[in-house]
N, C-alpha and C. Protein backbone atom coordinates (compact mmCIF):
# COMPACT_ATOMS: atom_id res chain seq x y z
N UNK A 1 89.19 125.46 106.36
CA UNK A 1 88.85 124.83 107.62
C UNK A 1 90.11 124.65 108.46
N UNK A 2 89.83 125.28 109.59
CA UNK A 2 91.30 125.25 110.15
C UNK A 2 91.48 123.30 111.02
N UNK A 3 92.76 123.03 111.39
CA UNK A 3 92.84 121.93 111.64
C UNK A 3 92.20 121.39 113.06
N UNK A 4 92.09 122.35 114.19
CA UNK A 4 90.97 121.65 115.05
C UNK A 4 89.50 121.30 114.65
N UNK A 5 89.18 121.97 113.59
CA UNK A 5 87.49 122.00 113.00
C UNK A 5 87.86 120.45 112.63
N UNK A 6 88.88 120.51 111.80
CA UNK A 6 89.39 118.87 110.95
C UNK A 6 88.81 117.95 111.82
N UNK A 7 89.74 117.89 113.24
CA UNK A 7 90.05 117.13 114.23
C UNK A 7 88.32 117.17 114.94
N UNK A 8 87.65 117.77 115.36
CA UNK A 8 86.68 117.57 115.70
C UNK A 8 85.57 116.92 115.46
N UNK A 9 85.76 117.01 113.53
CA UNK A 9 84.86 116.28 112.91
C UNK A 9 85.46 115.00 112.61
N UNK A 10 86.52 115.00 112.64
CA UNK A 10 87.03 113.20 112.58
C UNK A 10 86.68 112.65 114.06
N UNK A 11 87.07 112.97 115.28
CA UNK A 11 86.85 112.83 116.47
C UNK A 11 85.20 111.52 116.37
N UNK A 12 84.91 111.90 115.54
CA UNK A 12 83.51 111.17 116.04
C UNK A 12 83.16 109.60 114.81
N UNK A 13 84.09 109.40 114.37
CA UNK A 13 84.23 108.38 113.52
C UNK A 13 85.17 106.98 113.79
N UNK A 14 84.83 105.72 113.18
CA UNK A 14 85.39 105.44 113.24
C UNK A 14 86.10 103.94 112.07
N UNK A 15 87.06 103.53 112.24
CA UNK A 15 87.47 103.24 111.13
C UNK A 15 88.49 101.56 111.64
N UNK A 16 88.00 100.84 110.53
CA UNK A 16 88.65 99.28 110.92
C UNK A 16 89.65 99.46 110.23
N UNK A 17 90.74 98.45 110.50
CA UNK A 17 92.13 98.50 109.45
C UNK A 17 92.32 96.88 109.81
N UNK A 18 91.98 96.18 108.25
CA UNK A 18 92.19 94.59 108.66
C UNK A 18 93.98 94.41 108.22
N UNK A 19 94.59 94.11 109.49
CA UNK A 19 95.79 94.08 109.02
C UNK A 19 97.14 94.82 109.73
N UNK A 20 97.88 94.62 110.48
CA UNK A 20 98.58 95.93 111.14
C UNK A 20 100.52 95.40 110.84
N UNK A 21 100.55 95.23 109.12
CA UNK A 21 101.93 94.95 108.57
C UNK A 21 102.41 96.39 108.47
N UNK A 22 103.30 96.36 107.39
CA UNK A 22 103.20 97.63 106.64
C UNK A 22 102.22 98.17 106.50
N UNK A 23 101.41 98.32 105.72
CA UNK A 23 100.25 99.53 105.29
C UNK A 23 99.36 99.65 106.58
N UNK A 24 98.91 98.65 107.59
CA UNK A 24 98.44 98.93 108.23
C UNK A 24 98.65 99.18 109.36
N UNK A 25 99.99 99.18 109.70
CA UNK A 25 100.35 100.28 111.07
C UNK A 25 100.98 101.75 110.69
N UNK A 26 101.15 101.75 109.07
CA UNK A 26 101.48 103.14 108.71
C UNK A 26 100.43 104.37 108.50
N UNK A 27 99.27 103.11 108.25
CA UNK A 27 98.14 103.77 107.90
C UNK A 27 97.32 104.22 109.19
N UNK A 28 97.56 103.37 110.17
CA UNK A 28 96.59 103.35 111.49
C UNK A 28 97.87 104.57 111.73
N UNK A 29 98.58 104.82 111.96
CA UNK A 29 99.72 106.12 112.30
C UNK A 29 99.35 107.40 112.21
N UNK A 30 99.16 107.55 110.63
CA UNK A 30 98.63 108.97 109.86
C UNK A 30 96.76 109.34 110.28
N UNK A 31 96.33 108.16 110.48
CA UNK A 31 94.97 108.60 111.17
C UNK A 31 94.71 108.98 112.78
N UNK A 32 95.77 108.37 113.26
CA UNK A 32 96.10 108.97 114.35
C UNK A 32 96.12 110.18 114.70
N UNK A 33 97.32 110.74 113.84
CA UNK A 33 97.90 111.67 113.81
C UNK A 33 96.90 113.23 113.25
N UNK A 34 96.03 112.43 112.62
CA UNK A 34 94.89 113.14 112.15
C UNK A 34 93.59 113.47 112.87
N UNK A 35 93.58 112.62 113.68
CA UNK A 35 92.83 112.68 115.08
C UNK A 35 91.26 111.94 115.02
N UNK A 36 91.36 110.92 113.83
CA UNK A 36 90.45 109.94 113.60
C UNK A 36 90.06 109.53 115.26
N UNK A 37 88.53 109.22 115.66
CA UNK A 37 88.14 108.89 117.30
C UNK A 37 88.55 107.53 117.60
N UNK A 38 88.17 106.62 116.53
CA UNK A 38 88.34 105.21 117.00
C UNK A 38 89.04 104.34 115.85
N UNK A 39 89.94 103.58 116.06
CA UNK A 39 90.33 102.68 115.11
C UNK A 39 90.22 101.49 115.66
N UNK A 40 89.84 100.46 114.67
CA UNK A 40 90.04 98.87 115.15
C UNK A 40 90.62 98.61 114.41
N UNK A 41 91.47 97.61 115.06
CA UNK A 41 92.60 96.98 114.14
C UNK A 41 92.79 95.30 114.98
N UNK A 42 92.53 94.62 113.68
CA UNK A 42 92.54 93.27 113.84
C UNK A 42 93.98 92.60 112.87
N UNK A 43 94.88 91.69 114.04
CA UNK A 43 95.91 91.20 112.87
C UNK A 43 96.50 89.90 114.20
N UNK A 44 97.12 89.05 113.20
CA UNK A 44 97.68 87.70 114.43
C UNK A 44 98.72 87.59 114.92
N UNK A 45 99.53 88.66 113.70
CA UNK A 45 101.06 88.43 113.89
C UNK A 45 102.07 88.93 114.78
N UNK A 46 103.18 88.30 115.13
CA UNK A 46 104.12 88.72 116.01
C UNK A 46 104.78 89.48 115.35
N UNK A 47 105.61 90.60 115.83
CA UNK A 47 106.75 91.48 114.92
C UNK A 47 108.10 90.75 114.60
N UNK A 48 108.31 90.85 113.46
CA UNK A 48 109.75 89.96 113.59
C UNK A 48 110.32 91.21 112.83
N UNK A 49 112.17 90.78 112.88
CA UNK A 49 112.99 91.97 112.63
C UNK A 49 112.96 92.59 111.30
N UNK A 50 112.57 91.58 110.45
CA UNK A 50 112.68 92.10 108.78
C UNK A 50 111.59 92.78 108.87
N UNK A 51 110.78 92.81 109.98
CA UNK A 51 109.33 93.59 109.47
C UNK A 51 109.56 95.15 109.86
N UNK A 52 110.79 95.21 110.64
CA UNK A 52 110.94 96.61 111.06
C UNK A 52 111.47 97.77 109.77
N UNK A 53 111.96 97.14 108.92
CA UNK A 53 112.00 98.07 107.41
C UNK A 53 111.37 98.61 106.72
N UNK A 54 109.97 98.31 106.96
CA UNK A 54 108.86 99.06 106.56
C UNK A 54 107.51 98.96 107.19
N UNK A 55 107.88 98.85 108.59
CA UNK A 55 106.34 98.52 109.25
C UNK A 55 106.68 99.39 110.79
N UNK A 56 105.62 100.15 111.43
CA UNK A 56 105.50 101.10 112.50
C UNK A 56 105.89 100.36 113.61
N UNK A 57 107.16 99.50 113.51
CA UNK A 57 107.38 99.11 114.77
C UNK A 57 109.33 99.43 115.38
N UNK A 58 109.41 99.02 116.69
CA UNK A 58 110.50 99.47 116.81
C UNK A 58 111.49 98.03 117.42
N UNK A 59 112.89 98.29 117.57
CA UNK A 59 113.85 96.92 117.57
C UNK A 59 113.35 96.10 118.96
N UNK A 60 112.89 96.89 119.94
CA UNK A 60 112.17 96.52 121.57
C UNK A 60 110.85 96.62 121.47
N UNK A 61 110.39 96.09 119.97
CA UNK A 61 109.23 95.45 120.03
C UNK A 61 109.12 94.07 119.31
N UNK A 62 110.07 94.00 119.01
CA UNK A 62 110.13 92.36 118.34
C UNK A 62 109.86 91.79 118.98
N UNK A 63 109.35 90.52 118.93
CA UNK A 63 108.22 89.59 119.45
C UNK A 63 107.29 89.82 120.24
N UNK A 64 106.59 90.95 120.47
CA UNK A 64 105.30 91.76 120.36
C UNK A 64 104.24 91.25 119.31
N UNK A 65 103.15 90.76 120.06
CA UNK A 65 101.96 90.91 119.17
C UNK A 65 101.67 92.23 118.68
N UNK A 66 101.57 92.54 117.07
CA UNK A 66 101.53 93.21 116.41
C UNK A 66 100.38 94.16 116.74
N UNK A 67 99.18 93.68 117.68
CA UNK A 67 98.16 94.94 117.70
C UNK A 67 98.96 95.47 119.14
N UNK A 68 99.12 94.56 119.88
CA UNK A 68 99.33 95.63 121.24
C UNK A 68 100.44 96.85 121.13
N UNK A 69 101.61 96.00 120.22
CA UNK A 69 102.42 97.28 119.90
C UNK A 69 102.05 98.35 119.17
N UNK A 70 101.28 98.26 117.70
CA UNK A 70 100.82 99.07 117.66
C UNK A 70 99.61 100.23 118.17
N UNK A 71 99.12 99.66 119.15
CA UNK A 71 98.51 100.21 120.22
C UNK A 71 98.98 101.25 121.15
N UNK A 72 100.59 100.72 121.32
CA UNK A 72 101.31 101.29 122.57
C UNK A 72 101.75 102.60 121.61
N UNK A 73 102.10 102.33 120.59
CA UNK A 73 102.82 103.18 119.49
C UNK A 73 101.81 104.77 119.22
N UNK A 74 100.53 104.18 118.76
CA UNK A 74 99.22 105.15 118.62
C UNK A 74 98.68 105.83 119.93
N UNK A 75 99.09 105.27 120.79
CA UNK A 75 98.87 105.84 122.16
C UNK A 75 100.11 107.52 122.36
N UNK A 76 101.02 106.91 122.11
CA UNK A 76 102.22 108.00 122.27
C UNK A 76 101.88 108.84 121.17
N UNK A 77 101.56 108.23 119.83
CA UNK A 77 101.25 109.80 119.10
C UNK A 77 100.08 110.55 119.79
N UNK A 78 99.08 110.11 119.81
CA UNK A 78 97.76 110.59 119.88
C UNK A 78 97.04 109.58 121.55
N UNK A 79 97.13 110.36 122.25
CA UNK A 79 96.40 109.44 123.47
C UNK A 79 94.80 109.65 123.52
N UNK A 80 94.59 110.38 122.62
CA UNK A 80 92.90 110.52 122.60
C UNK A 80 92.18 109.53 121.51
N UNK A 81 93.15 109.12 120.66
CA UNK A 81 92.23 108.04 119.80
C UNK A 81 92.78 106.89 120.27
N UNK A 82 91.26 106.21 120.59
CA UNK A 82 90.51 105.05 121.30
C UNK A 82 91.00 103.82 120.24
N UNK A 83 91.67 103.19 120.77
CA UNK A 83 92.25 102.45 119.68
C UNK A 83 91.94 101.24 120.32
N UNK A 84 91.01 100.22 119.62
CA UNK A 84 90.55 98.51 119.81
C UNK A 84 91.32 98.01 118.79
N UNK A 85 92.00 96.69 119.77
CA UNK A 85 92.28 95.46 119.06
C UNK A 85 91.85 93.82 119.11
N UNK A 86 92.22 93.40 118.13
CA UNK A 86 91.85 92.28 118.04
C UNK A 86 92.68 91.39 117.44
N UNK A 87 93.52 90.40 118.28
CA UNK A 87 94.45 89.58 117.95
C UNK A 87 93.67 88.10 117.12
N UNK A 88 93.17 88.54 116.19
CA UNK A 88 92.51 87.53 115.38
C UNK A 88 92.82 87.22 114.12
N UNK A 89 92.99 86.36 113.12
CA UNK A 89 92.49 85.78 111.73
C UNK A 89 91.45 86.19 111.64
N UNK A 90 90.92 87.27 110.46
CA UNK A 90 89.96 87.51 109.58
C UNK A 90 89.34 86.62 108.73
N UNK A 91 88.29 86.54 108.94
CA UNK A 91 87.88 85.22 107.90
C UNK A 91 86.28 86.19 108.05
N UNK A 92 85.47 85.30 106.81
CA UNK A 92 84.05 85.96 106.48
C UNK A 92 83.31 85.60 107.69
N UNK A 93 83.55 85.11 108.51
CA UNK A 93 82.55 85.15 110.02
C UNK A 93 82.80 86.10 110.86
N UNK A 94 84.21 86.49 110.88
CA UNK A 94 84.47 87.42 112.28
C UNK A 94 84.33 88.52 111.57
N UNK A 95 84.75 89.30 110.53
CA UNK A 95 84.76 90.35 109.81
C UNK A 95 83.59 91.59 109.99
N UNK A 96 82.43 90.83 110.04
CA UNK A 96 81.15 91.59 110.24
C UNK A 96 81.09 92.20 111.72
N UNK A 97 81.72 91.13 112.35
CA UNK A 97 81.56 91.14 113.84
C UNK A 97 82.95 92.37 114.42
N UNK A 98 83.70 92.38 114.29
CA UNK A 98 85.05 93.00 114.37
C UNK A 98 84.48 94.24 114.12
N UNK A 99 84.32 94.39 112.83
CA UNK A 99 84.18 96.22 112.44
C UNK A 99 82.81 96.92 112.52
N UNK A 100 82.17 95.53 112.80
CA UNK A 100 80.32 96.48 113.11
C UNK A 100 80.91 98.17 113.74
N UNK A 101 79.92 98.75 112.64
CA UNK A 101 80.05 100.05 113.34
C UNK A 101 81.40 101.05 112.62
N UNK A 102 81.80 100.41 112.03
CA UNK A 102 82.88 101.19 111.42
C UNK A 102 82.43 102.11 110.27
N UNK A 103 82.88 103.61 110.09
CA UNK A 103 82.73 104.22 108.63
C UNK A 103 83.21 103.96 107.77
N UNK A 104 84.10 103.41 107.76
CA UNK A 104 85.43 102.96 106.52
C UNK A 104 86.17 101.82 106.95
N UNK A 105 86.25 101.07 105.49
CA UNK A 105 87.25 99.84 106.45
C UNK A 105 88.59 100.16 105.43
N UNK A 106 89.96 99.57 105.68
CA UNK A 106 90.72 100.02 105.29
C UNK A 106 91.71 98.15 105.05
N UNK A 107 91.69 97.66 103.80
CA UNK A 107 92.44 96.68 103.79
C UNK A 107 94.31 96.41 103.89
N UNK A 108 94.42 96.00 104.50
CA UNK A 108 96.14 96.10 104.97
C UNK A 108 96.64 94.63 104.71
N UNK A 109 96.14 93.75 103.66
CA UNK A 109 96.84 92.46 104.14
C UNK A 109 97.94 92.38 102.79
N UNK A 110 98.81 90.73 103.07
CA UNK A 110 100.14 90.64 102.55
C UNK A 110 99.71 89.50 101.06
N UNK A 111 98.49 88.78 101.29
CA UNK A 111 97.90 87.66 100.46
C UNK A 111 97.12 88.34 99.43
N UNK A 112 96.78 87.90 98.47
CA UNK A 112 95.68 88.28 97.14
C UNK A 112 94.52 87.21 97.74
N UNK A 113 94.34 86.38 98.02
CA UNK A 113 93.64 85.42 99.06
C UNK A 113 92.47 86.34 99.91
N UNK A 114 93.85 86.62 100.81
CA UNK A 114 92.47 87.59 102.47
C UNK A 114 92.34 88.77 101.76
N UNK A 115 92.94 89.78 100.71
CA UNK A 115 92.39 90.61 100.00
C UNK A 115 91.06 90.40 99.20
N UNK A 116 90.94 89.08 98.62
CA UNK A 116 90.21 89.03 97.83
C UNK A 116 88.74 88.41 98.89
N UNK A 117 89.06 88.02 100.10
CA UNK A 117 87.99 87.24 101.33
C UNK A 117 87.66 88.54 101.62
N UNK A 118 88.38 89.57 102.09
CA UNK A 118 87.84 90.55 102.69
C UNK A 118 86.81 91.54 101.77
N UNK A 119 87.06 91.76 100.66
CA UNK A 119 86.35 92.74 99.43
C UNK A 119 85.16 91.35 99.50
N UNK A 120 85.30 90.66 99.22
CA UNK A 120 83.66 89.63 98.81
C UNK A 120 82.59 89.97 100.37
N UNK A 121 83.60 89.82 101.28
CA UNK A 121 82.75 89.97 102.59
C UNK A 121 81.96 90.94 103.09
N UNK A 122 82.96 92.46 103.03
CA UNK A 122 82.84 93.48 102.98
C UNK A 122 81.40 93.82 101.95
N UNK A 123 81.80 94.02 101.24
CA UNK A 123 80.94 94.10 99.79
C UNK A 123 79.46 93.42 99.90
N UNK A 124 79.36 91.85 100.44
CA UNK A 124 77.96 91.31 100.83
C UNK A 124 77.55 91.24 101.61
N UNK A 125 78.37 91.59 103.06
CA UNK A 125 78.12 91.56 104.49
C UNK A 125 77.44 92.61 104.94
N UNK A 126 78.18 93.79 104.42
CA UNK A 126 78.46 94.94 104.89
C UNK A 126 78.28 95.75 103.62
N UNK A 127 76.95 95.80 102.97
CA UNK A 127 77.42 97.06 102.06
C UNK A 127 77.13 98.30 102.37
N UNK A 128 77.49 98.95 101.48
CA UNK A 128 77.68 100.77 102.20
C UNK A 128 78.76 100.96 102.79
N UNK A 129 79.41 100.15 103.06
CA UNK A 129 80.70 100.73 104.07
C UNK A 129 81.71 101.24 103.19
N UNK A 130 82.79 101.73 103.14
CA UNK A 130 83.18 102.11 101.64
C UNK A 130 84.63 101.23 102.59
N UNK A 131 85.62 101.06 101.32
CA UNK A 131 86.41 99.63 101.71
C UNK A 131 87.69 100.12 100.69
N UNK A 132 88.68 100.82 101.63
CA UNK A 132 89.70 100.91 100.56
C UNK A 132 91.13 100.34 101.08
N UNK A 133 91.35 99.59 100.05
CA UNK A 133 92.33 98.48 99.23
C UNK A 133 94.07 98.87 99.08
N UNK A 134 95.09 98.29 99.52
CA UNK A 134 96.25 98.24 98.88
C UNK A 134 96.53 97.92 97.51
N UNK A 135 97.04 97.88 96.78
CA UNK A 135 97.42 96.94 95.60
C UNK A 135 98.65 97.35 94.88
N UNK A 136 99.68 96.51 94.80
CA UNK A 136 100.58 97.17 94.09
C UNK A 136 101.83 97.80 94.56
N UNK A 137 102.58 97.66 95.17
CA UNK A 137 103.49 98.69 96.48
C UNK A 137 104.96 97.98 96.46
N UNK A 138 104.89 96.82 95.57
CA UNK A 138 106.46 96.55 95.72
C UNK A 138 107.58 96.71 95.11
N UNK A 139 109.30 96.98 96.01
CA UNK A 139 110.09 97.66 95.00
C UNK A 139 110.13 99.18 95.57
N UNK A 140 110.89 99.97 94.74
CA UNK A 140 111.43 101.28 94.71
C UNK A 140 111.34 101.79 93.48
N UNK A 141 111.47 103.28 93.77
CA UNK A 141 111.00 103.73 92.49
C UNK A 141 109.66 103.92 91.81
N UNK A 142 109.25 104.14 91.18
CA UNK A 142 108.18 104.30 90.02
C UNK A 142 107.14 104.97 90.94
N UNK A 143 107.43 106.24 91.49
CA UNK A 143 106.89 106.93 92.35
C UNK A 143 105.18 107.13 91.72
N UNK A 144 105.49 107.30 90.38
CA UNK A 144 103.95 108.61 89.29
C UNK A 144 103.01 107.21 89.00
N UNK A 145 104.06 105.91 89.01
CA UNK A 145 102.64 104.97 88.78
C UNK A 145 101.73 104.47 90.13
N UNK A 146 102.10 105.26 91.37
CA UNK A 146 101.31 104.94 92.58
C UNK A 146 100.26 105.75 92.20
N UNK A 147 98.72 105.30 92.38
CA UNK A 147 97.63 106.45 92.41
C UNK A 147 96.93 105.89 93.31
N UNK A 148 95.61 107.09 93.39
CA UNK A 148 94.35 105.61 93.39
C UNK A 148 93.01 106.13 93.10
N UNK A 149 92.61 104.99 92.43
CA UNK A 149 91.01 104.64 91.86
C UNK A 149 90.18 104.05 92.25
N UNK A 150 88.68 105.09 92.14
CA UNK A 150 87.47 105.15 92.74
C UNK A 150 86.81 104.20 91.79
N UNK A 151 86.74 102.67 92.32
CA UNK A 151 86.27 101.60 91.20
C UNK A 151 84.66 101.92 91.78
N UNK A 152 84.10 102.55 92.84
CA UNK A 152 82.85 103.01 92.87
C UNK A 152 82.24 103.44 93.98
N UNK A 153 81.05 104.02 94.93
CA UNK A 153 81.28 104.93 95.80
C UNK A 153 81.72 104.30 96.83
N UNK A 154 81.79 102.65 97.42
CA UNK A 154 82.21 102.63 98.49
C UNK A 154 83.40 101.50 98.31
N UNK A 155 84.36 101.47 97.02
CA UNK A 155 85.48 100.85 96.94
C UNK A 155 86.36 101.22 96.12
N UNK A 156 87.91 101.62 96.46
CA UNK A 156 88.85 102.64 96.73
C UNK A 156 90.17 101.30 96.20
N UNK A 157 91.15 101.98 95.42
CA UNK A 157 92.16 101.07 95.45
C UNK A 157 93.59 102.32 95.25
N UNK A 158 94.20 101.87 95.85
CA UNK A 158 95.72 102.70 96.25
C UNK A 158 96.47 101.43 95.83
N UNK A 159 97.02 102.55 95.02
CA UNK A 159 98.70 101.81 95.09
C UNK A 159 99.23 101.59 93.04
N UNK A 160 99.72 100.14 92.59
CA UNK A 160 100.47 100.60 91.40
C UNK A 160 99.21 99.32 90.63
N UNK A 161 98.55 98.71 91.00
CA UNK A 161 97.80 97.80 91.09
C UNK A 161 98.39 96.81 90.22
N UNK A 162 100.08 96.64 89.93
CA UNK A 162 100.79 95.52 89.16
C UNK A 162 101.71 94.88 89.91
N UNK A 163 102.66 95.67 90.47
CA UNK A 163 103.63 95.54 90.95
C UNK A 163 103.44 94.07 92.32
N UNK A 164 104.09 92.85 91.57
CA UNK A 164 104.02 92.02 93.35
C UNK A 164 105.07 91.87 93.90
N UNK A 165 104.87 91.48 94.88
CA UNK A 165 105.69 91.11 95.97
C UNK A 165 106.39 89.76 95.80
N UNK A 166 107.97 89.96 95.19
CA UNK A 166 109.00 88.66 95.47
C UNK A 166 110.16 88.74 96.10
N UNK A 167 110.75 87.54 95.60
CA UNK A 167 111.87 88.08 97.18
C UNK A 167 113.10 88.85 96.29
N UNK A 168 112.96 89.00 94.74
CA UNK A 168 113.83 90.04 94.05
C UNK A 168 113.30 91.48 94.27
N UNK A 169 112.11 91.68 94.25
CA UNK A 169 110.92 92.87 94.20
C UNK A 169 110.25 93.17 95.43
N UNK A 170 111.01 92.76 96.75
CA UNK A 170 110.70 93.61 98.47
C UNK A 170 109.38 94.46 98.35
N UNK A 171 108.41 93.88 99.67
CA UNK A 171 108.42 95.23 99.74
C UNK A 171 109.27 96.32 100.83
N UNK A 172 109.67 97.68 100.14
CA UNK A 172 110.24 98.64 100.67
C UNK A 172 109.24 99.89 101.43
N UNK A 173 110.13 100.22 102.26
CA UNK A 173 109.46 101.49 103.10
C UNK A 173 108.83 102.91 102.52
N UNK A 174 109.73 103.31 101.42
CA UNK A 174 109.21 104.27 101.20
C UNK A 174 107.42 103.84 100.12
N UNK A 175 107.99 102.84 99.37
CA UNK A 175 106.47 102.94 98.49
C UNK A 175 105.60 102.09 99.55
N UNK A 176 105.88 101.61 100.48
CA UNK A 176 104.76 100.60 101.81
C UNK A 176 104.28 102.50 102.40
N UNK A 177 104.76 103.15 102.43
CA UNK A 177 104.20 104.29 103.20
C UNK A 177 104.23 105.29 102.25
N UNK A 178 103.98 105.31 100.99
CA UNK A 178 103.46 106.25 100.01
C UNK A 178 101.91 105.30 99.78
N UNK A 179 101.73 104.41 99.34
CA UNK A 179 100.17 103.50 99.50
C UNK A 179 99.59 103.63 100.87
N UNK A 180 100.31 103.46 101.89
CA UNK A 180 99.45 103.70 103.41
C UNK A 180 99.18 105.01 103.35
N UNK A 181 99.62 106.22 103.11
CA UNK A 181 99.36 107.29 103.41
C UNK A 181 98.29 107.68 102.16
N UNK A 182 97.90 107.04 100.88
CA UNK A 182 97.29 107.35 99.97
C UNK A 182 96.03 106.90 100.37
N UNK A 183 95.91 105.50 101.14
CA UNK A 183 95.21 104.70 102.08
C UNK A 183 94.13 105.84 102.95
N UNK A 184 95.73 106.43 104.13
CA UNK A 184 94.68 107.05 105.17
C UNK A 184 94.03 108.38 104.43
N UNK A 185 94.51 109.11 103.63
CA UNK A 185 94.09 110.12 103.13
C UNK A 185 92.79 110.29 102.39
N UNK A 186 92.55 108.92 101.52
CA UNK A 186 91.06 108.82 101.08
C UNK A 186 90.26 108.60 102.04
N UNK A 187 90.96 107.51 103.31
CA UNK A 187 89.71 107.69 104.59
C UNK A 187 89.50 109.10 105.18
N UNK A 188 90.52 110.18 104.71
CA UNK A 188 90.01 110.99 105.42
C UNK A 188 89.08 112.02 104.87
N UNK A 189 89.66 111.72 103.54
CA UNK A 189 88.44 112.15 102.52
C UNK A 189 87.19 111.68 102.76
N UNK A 190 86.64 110.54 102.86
CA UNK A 190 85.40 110.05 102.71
C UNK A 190 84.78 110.46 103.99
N UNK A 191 85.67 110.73 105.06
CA UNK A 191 85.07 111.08 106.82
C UNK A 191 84.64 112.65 106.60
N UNK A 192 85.60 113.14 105.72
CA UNK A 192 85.46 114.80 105.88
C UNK A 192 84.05 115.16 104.96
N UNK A 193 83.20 113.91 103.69
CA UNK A 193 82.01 114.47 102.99
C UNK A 193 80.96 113.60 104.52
N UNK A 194 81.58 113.03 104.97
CA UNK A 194 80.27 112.28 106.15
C UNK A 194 79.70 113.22 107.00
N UNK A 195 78.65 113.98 107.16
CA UNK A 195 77.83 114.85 108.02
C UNK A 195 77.49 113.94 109.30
């Protein structure tokens, strides 16, 4: 299949990303770039400088709300995908409401908390949607223990599913964008069996 056929049939999908840190402005990037039609992306945060080491932003975007920049960012790769935001806290009320309509949702957060709010929500709110997961991404190194597993048809987990996040054990850029890209790639898997 050559890559405009790709692009044509992604063109008509579309895809939530709760979260726009690391994984989820790296991830909203590569779907871009892939020519996914619509992304929503819901997140609260401002950019601060430590976040520029492993997150899709740049030094003249610090203190930028995190969706508009990444907005401005996805615009310059790709000006044809329709990119909605939403400067909100995710919680089990707005969640349904935010991604109505989405093919895939794609979890991007920094807590085991809103990971674990979003999969319960997802999962009873919204089933059928297929819902794939970070887990695992902090540190350098240990490239072969990143994978990811199909815990069943519509929930997906990327990443080392041990590894956490301390302030000895960072997370770093290269494994924050080896999990985002493992991320967008199963969404693009699951868009490319969608008729």
């Amino acid at each position: 299949m050559r890559l405009s056929d790709i692009q044509d049939h992604l063109r008509g999908y579309r895809v939530g990303i709760a979260g726009a840190g690391g994984l989820g402005s790296n991830c909203a990037a590569a779907l871009a770039r892939c020519g996914v039609g619509t992304l929503v992306i819901s997140d609260f945060d401002r950019i601060e400088e430590g976040n520029l080491s492993r997150q899709y932003y740049f030094t003249d975007q610090v203190g930028m709300m995190k969706t508009t920049a990444l907005k401005e960012n996805l615009a310059r790769i790709n000006p044809e995908v329709f990119v909605i935001i939403y400067q909100k806290k995710l919680d089990r009320g707005n969640i349904p409401v935010i991604f109505s309509g989405c093919d895939v949702i794609v979890e991007a957060f920094d807590t085991a908390e809103m990971k674990e709010m979003l999969i319960e929500t997802v999962q009873t709110l919204m089933p059928g949607i297929p819902l794939v997961v970070g887990s695992g991404l902090a540190g350098w190194g240990m490239s072969n223990e990143i994978r990811c597993r199909k815990v069943d048809d519509t929930f997906y987990v990327c990443g080392d599913e041990s590894s956490e996040t301390t302030d000895e054990m960072p997370p770093m850029a290269p494994r924050v964008g080896m999990v985002a890209s493992m991320q967008a790639n199963v969404v693009i898997e699951i868009l490319m069996e969608m008729k």
